[in-house]
PDB file of N, CA and C in Angstrom:
ATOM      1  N   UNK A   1      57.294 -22.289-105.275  1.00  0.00           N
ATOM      2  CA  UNK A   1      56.707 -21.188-104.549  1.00  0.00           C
ATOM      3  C   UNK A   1      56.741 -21.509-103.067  1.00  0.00           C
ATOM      4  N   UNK A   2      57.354 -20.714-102.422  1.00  0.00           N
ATOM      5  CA  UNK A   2      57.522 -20.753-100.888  1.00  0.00           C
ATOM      6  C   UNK A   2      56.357 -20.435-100.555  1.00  0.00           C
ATOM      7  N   UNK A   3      55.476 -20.968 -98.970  1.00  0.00           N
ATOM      8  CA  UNK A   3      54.088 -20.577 -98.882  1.00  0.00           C
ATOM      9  C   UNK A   3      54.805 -20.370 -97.322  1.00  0.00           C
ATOM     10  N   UNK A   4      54.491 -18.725 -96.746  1.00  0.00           N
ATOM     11  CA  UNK A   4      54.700 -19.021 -95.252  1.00  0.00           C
ATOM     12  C   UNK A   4      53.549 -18.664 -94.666  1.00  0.00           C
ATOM     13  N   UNK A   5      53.373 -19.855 -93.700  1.00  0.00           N
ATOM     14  CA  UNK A   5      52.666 -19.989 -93.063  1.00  0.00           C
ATOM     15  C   UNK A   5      52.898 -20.981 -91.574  1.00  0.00           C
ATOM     16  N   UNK A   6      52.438 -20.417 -90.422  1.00  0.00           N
ATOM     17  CA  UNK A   6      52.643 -20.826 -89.208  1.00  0.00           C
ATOM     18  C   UNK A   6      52.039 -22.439 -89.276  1.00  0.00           C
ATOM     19  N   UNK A   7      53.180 -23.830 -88.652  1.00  0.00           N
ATOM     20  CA  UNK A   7      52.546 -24.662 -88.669  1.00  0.00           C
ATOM     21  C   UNK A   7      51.540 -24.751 -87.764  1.00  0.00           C
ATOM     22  N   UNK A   8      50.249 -25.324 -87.806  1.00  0.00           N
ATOM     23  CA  UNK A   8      48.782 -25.186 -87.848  1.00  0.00           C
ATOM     24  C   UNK A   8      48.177 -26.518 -87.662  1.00  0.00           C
ATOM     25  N   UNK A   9      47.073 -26.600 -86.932  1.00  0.00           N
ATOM     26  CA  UNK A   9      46.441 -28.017 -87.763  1.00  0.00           C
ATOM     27  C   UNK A   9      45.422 -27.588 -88.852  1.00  0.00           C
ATOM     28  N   UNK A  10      44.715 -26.242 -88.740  1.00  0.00           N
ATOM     29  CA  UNK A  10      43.801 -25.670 -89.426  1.00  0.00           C
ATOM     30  C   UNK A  10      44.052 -24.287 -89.710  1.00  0.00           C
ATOM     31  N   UNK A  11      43.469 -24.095 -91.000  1.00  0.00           N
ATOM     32  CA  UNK A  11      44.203 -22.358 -91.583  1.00  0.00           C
ATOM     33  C   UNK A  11      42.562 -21.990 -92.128  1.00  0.00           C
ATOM     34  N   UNK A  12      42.645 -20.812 -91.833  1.00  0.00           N
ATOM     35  CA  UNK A  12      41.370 -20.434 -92.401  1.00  0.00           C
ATOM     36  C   UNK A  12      41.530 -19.936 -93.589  1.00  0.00           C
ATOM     37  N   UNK A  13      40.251 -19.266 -94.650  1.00  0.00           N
ATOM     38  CA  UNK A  13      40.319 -18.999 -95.717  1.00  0.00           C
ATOM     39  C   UNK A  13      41.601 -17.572 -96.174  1.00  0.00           C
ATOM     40  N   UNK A  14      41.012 -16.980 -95.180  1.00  0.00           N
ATOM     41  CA  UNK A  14      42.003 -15.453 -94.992  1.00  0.00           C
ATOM     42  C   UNK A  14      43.776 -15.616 -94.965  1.00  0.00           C
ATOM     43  N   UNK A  15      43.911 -16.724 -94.243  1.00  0.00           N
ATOM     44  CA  UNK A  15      45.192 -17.071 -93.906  1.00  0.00           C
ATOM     45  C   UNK A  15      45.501 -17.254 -95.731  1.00  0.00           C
ATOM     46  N   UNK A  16      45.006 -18.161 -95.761  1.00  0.00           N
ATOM     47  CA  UNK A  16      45.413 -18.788 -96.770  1.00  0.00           C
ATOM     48  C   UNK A  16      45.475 -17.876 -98.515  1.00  0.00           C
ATOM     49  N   UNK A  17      44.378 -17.372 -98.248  1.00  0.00           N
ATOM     50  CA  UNK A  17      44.273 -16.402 -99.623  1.00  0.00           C
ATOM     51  C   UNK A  17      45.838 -15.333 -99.741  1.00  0.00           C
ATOM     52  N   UNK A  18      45.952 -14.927 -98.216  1.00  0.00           N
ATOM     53  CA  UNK A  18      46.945 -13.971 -98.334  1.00  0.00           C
ATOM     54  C   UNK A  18      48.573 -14.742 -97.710  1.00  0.00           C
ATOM     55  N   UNK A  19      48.709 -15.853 -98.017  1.00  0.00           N
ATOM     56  CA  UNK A  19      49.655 -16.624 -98.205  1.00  0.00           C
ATOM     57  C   UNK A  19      50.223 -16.645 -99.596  1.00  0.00           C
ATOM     58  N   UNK A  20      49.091 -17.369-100.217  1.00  0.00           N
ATOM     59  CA  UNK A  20      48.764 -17.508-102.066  1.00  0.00           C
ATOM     60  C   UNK A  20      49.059 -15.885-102.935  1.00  0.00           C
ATOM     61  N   UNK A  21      48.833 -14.856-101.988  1.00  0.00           N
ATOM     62  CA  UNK A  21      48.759 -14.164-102.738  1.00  0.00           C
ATOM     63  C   UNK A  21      47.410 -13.827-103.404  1.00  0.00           C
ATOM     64  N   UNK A  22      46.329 -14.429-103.656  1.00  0.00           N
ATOM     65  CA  UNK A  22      44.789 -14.860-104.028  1.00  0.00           C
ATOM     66  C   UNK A  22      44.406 -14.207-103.494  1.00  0.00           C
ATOM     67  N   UNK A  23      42.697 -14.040-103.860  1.00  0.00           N
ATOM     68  CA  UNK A  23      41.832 -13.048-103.279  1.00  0.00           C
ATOM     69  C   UNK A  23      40.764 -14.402-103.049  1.00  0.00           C
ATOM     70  N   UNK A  24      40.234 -14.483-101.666  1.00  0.00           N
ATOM     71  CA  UNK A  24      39.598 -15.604-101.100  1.00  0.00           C
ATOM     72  C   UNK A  24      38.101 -16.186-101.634  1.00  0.00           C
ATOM     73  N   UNK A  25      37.932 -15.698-103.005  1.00  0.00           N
ATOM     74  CA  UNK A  25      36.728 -16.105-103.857  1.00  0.00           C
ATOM     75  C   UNK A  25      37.934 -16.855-105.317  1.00  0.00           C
ATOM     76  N   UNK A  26      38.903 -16.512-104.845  1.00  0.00           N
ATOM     77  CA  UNK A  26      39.708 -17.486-106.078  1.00  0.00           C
ATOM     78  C   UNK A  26      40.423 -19.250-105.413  1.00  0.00           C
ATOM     79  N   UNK A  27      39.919 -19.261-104.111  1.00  0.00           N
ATOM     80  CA  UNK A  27      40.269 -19.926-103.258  1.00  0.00           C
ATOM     81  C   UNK A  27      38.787 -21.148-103.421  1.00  0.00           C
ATOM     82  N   UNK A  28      38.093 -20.246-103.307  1.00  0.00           N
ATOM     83  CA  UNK A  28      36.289 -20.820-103.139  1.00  0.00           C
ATOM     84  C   UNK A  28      36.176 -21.762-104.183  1.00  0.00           C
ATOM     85  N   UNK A  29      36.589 -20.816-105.106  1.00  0.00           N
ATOM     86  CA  UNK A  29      36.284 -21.596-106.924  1.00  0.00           C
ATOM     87  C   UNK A  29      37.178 -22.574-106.910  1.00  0.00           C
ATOM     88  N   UNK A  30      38.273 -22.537-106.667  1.00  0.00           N
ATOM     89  CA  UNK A  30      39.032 -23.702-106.751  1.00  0.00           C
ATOM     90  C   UNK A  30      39.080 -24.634-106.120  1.00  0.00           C
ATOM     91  N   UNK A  31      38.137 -24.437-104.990  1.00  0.00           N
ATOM     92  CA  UNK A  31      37.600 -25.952-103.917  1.00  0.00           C
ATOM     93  C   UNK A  31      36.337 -26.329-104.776  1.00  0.00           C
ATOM     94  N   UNK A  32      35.353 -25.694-105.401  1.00  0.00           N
ATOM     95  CA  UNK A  32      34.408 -25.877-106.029  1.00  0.00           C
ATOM     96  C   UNK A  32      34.780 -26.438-107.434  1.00  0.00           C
ATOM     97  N   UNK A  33      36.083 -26.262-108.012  1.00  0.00           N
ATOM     98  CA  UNK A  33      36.397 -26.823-109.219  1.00  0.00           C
ATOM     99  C   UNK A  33      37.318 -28.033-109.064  1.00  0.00           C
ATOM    100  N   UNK A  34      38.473 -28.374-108.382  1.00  0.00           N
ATOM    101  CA  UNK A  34      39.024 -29.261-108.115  1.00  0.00           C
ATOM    102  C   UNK A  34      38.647 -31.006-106.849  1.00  0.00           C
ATOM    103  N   UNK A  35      38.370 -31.726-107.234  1.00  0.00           N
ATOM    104  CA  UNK A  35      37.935 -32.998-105.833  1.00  0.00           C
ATOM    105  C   UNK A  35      39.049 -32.774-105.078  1.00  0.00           C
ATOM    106  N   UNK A  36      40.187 -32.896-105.313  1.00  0.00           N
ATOM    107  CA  UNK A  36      40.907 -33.173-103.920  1.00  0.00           C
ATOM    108  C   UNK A  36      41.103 -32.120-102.879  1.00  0.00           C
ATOM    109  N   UNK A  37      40.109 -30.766-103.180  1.00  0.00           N
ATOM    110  CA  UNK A  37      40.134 -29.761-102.067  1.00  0.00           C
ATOM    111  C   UNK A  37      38.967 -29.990-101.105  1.00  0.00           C
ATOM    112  N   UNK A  38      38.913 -30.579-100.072  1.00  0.00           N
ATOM    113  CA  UNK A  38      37.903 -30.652 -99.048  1.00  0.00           C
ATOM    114  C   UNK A  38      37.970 -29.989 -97.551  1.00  0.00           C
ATOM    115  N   UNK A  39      37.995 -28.706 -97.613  1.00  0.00           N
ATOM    116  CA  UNK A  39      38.162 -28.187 -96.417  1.00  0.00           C
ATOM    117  C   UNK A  39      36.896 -28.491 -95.372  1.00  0.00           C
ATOM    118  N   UNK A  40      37.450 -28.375 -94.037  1.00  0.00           N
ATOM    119  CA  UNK A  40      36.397 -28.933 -93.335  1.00  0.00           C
ATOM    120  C   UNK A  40      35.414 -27.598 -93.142  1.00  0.00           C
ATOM    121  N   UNK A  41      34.348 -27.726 -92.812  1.00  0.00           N
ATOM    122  CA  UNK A  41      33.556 -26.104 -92.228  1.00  0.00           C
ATOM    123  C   UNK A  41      33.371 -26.995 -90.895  1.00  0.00           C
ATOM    124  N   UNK A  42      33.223 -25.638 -90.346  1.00  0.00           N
ATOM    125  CA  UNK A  42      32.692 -25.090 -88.750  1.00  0.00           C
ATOM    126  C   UNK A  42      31.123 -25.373 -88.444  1.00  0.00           C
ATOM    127  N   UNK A  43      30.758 -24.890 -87.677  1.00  0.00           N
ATOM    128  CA  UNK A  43      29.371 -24.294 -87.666  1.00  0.00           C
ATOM    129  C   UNK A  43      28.331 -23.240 -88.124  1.00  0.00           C
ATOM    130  N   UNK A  44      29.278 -22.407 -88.253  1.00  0.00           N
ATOM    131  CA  UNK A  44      29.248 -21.216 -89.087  1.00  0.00           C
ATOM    132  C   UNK A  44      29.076 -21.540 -90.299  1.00  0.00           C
ATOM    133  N   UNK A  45      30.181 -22.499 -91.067  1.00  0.00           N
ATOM    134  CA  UNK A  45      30.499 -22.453 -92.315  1.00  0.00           C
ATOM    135  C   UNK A  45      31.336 -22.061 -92.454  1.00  0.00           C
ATOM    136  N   UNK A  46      32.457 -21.778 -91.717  1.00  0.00           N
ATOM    137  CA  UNK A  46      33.602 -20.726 -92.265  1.00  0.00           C
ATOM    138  C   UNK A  46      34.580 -22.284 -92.660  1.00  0.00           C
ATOM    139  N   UNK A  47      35.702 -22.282 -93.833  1.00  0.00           N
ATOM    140  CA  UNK A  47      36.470 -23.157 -94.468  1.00  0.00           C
ATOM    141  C   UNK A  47      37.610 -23.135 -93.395  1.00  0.00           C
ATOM    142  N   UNK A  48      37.842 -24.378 -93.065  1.00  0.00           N
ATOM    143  CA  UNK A  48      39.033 -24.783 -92.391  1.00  0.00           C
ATOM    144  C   UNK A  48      39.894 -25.684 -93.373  1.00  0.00           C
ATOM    145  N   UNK A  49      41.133 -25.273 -93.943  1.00  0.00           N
ATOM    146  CA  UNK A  49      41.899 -26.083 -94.364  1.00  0.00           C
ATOM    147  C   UNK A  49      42.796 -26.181 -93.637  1.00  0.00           C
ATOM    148  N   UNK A  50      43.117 -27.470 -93.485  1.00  0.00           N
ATOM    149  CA  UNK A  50      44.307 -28.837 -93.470  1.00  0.00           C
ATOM    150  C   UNK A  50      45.437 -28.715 -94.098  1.00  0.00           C
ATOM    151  N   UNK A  51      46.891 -28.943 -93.523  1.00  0.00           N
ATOM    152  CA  UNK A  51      47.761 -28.961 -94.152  1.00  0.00           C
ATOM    153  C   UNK A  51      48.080 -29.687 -95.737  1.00  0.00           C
ATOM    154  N   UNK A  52      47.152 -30.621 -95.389  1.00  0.00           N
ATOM    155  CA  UNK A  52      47.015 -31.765 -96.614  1.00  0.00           C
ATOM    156  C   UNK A  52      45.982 -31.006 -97.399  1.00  0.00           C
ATOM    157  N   UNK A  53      45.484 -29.897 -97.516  1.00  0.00           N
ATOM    158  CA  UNK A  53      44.718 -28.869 -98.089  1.00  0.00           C
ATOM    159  C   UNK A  53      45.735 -27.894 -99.005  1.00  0.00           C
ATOM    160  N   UNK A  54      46.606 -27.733 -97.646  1.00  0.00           N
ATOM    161  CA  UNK A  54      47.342 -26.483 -98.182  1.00  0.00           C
ATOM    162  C   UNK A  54      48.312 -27.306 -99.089  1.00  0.00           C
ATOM    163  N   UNK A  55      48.778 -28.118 -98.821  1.00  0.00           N
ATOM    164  CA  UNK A  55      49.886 -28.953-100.292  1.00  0.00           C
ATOM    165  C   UNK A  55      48.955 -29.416-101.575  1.00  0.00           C
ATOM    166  N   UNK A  56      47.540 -29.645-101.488  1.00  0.00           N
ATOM    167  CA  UNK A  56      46.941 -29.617-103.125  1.00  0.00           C
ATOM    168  C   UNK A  56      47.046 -28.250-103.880  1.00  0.00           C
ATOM    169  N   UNK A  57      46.429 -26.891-102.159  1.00  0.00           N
ATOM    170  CA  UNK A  57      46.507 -25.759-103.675  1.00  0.00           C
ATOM    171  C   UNK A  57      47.803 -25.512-104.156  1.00  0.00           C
ATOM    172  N   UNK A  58      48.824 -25.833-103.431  1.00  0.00           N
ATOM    173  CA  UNK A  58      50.153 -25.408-103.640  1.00  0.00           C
ATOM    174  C   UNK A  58      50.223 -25.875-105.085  1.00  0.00           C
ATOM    175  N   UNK A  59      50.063 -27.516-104.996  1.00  0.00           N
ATOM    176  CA  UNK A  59      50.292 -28.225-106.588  1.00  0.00           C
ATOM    177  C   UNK A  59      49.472 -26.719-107.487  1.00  0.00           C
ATOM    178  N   UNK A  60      47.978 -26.741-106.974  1.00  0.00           N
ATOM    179  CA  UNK A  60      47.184 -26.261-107.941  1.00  0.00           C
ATOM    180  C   UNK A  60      47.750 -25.131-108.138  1.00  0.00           C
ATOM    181  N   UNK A  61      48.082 -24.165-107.401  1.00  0.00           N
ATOM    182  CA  UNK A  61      48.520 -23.221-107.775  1.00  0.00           C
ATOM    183  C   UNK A  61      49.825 -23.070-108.526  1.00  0.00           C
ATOM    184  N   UNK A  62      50.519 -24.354-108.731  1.00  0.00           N
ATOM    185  CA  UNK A  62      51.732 -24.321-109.436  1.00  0.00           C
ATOM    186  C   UNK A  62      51.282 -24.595-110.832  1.00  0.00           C
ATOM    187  N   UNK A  63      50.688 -25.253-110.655  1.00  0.00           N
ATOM    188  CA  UNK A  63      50.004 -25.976-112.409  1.00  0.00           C
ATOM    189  C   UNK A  63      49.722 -24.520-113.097  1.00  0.00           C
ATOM    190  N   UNK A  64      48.316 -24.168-112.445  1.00  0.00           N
ATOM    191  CA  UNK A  64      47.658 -22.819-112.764  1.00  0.00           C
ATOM    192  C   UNK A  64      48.133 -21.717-113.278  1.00  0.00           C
ATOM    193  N   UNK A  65      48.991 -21.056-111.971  1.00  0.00           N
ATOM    194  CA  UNK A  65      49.354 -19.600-111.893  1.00  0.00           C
ATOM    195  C   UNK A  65      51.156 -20.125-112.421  1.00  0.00           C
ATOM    196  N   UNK A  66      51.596 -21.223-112.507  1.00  0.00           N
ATOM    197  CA  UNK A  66      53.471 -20.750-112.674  1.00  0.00           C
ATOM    198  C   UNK A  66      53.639 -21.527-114.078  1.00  0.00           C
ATOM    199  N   UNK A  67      53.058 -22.800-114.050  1.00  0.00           N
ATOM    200  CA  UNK A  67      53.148 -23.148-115.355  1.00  0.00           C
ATOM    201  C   UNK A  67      51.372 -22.855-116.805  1.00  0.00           C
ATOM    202  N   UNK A  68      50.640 -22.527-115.853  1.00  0.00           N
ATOM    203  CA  UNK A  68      49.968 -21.969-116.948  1.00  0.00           C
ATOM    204  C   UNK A  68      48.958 -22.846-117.809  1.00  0.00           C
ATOM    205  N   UNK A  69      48.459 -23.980-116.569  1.00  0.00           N
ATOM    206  CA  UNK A  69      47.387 -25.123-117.317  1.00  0.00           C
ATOM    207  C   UNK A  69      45.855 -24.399-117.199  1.00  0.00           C
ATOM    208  N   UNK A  70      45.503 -24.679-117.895  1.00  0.00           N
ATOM    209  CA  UNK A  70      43.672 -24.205-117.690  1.00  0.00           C
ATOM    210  C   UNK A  70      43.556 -25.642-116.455  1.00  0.00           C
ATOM    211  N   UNK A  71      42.506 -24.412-116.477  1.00  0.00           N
ATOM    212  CA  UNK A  71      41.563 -25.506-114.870  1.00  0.00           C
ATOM    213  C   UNK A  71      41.521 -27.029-115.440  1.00  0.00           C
ATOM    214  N   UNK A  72      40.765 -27.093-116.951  1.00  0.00           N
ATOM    215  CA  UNK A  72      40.260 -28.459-117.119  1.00  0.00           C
ATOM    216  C   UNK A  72      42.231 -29.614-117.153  1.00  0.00           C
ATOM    217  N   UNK A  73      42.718 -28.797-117.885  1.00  0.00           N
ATOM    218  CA  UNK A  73      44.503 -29.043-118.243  1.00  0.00           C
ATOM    219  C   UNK A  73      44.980 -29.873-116.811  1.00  0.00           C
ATOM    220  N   UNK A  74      44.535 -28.483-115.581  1.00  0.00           N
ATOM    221  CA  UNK A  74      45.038 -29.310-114.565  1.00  0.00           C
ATOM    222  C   UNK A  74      44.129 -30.274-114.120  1.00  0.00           C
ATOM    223  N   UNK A  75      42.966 -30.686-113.884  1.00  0.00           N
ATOM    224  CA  UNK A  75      41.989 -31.249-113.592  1.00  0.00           C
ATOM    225  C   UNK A  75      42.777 -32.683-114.075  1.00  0.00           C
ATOM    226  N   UNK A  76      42.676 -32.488-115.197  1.00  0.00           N
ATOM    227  CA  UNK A  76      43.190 -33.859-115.884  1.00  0.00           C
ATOM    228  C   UNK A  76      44.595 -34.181-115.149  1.00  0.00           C
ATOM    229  N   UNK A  77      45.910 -33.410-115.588  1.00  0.00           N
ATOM    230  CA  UNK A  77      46.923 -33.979-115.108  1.00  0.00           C
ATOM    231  C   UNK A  77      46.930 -34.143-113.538  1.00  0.00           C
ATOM    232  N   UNK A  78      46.146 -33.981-112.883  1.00  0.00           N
ATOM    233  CA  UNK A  78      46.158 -34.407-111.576  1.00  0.00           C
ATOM    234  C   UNK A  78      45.612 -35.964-111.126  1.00  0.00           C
ATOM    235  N   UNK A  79      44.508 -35.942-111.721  1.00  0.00           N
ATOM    236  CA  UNK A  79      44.001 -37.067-112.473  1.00  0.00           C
ATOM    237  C   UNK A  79      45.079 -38.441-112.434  1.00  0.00           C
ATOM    238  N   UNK A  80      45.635 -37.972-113.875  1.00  0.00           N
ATOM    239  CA  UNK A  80      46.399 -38.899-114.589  1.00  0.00           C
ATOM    240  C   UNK A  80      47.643 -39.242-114.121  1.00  0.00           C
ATOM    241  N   UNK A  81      48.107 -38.005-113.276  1.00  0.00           N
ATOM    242  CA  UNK A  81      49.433 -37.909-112.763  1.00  0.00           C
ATOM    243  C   UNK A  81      49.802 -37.580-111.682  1.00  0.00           C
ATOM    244  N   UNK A  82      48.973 -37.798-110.794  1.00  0.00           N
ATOM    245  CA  UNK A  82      48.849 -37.716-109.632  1.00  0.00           C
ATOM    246  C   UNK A  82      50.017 -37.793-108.340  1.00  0.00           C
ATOM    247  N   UNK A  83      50.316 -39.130-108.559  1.00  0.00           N
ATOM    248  CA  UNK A  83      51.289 -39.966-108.047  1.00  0.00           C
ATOM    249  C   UNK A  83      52.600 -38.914-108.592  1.00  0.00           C
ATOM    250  N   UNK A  84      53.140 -39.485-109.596  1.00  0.00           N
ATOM    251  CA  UNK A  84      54.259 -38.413-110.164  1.00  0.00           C
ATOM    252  C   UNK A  84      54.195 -37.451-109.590  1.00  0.00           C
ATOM    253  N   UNK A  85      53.725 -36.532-110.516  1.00  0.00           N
ATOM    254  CA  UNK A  85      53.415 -34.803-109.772  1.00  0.00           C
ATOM    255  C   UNK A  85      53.411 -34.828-108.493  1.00  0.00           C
ATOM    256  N   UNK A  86      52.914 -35.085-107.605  1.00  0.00           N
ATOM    257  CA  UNK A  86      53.067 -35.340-106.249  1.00  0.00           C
ATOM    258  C   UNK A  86      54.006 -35.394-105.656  1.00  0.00           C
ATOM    259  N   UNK A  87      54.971 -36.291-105.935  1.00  0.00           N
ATOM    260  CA  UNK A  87      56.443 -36.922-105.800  1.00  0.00           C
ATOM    261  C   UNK A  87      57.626 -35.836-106.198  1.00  0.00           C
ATOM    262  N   UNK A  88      57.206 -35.224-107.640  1.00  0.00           N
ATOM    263  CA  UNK A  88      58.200 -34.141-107.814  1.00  0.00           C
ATOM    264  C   UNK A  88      57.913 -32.743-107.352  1.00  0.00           C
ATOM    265  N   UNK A  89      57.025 -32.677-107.323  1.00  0.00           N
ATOM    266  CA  UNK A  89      56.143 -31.384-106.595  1.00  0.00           C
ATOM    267  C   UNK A  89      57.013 -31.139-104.735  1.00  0.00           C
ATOM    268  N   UNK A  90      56.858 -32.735-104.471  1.00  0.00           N
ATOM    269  CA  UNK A  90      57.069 -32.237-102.987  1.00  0.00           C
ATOM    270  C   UNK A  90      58.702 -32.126-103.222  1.00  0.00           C
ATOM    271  N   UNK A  91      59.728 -33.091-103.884  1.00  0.00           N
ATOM    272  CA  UNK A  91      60.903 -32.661-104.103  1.00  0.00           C
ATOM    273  C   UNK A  91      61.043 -30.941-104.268  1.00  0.00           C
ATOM    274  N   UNK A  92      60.749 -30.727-105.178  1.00  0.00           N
ATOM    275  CA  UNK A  92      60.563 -29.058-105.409  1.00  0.00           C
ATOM    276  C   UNK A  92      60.501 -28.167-104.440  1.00  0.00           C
ATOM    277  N   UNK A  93      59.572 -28.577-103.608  1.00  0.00           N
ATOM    278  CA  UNK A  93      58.839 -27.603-102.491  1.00  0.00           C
ATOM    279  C   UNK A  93      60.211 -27.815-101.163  1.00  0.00           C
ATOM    280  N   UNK A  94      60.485 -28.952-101.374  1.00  0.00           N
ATOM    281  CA  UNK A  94      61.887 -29.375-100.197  1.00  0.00           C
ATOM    282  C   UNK A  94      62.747 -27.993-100.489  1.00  0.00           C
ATOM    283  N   UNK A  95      63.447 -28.123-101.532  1.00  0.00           N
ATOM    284  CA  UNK A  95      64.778 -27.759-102.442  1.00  0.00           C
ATOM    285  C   UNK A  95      64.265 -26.457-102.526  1.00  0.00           C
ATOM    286  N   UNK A  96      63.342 -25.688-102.740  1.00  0.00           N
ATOM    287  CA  UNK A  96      62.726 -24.273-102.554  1.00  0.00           C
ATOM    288  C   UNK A  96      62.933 -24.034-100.846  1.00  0.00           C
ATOM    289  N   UNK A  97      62.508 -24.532 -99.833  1.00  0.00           N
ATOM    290  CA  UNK A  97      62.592 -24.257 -98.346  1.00  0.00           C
ATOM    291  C   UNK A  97      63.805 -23.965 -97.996  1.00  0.00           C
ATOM    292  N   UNK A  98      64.684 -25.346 -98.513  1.00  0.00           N
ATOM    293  CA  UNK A  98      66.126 -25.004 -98.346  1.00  0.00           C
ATOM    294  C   UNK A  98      66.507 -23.704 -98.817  1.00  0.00           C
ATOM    295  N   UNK A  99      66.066 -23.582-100.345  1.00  0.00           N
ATOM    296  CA  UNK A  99      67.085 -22.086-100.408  1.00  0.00           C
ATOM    297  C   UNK A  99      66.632 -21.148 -99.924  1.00  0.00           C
ATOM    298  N   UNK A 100      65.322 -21.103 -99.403  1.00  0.00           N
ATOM    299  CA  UNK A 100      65.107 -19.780 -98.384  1.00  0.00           C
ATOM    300  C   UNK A 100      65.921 -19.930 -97.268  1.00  0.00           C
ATOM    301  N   UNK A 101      65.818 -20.948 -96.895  1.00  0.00           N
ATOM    302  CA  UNK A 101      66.375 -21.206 -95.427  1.00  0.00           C
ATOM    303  C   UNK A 101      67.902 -20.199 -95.125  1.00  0.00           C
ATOM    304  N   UNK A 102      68.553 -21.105 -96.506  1.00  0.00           N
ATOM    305  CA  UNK A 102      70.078 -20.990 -97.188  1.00  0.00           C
ATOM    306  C   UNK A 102      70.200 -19.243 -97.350  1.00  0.00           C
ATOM    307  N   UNK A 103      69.197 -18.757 -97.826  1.00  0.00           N
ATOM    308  CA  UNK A 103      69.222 -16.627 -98.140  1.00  0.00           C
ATOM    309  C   UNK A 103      69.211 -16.366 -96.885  1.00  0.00           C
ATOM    310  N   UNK A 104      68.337 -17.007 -96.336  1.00  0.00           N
ATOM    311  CA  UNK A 104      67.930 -16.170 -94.780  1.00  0.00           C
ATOM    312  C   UNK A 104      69.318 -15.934 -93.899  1.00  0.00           C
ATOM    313  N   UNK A 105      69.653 -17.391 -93.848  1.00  0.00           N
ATOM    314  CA  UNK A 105      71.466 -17.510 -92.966  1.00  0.00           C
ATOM    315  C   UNK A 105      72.224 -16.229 -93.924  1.00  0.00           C
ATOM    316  N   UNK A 106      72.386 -16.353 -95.478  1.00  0.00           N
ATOM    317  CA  UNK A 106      73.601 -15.446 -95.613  1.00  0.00           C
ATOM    318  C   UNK A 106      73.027 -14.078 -95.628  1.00  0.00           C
ATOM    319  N   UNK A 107      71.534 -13.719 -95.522  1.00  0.00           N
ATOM    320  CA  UNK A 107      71.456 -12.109 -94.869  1.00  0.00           C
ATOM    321  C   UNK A 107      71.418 -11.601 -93.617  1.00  0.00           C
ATOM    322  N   UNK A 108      71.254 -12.332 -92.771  1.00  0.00           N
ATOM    323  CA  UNK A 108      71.822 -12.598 -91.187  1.00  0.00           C
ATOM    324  C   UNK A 108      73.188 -12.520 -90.877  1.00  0.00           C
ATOM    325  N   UNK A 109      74.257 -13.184 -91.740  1.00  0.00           N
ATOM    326  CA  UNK A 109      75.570 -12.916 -91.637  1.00  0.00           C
ATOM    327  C   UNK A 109      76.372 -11.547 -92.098  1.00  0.00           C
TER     328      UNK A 109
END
């Protein structure tokens, strides 16, 4: 899943929900259900995520929404498999950029 988004040091919730595609209480729950989502807050309280934010939901949202793990399913294989998944996840996410990159040039030409 291609995610576009302007590089950033911080993305807010809005950004991000309508990146994902998500509605920004499916964003909430999944910082509230997963540890490795720790967005920073403001003063306000409003959620600032981190690039290193935006590459967990990416995983999460791949587990979830493309291959179809329940929350606890992914909970665990993140867990357990962390390292791995991680490793092929970001391969993936490379090799996905490229072929946008790769469409974009031949509809330009």
């Amino acid at each position: 899943m291609h995610i576009d988004l302007p590089e950033k040091r911080y993305y807010g919730i809005g950004e991000v929900a309508k990146a994902f595609g998500v509605n920004a209480s499916l964003i909430r729950f999944w910082e509230k259900e997963f540890d490795v989502l720790k967005p920073k807050k403001n003063a306000k309280g409003n959620r600032k995520f981190t690039p290193e934010d935006i590459k967990n939901l990416k995983l999460i949202f791949h587990l979830v929404k493309e291959r179809g793990f329940t929350l606890d399913g992914a909970k665990v294989h993140l867990k357990e498999e962390k390292k791995k998944t991680l490793t092929n996840f970001d391969i993936i996410d490379k090799l996905e950029n490229i072929k946008s990159q790769l469409i974009r040039i031949k509809n330009q030409l």
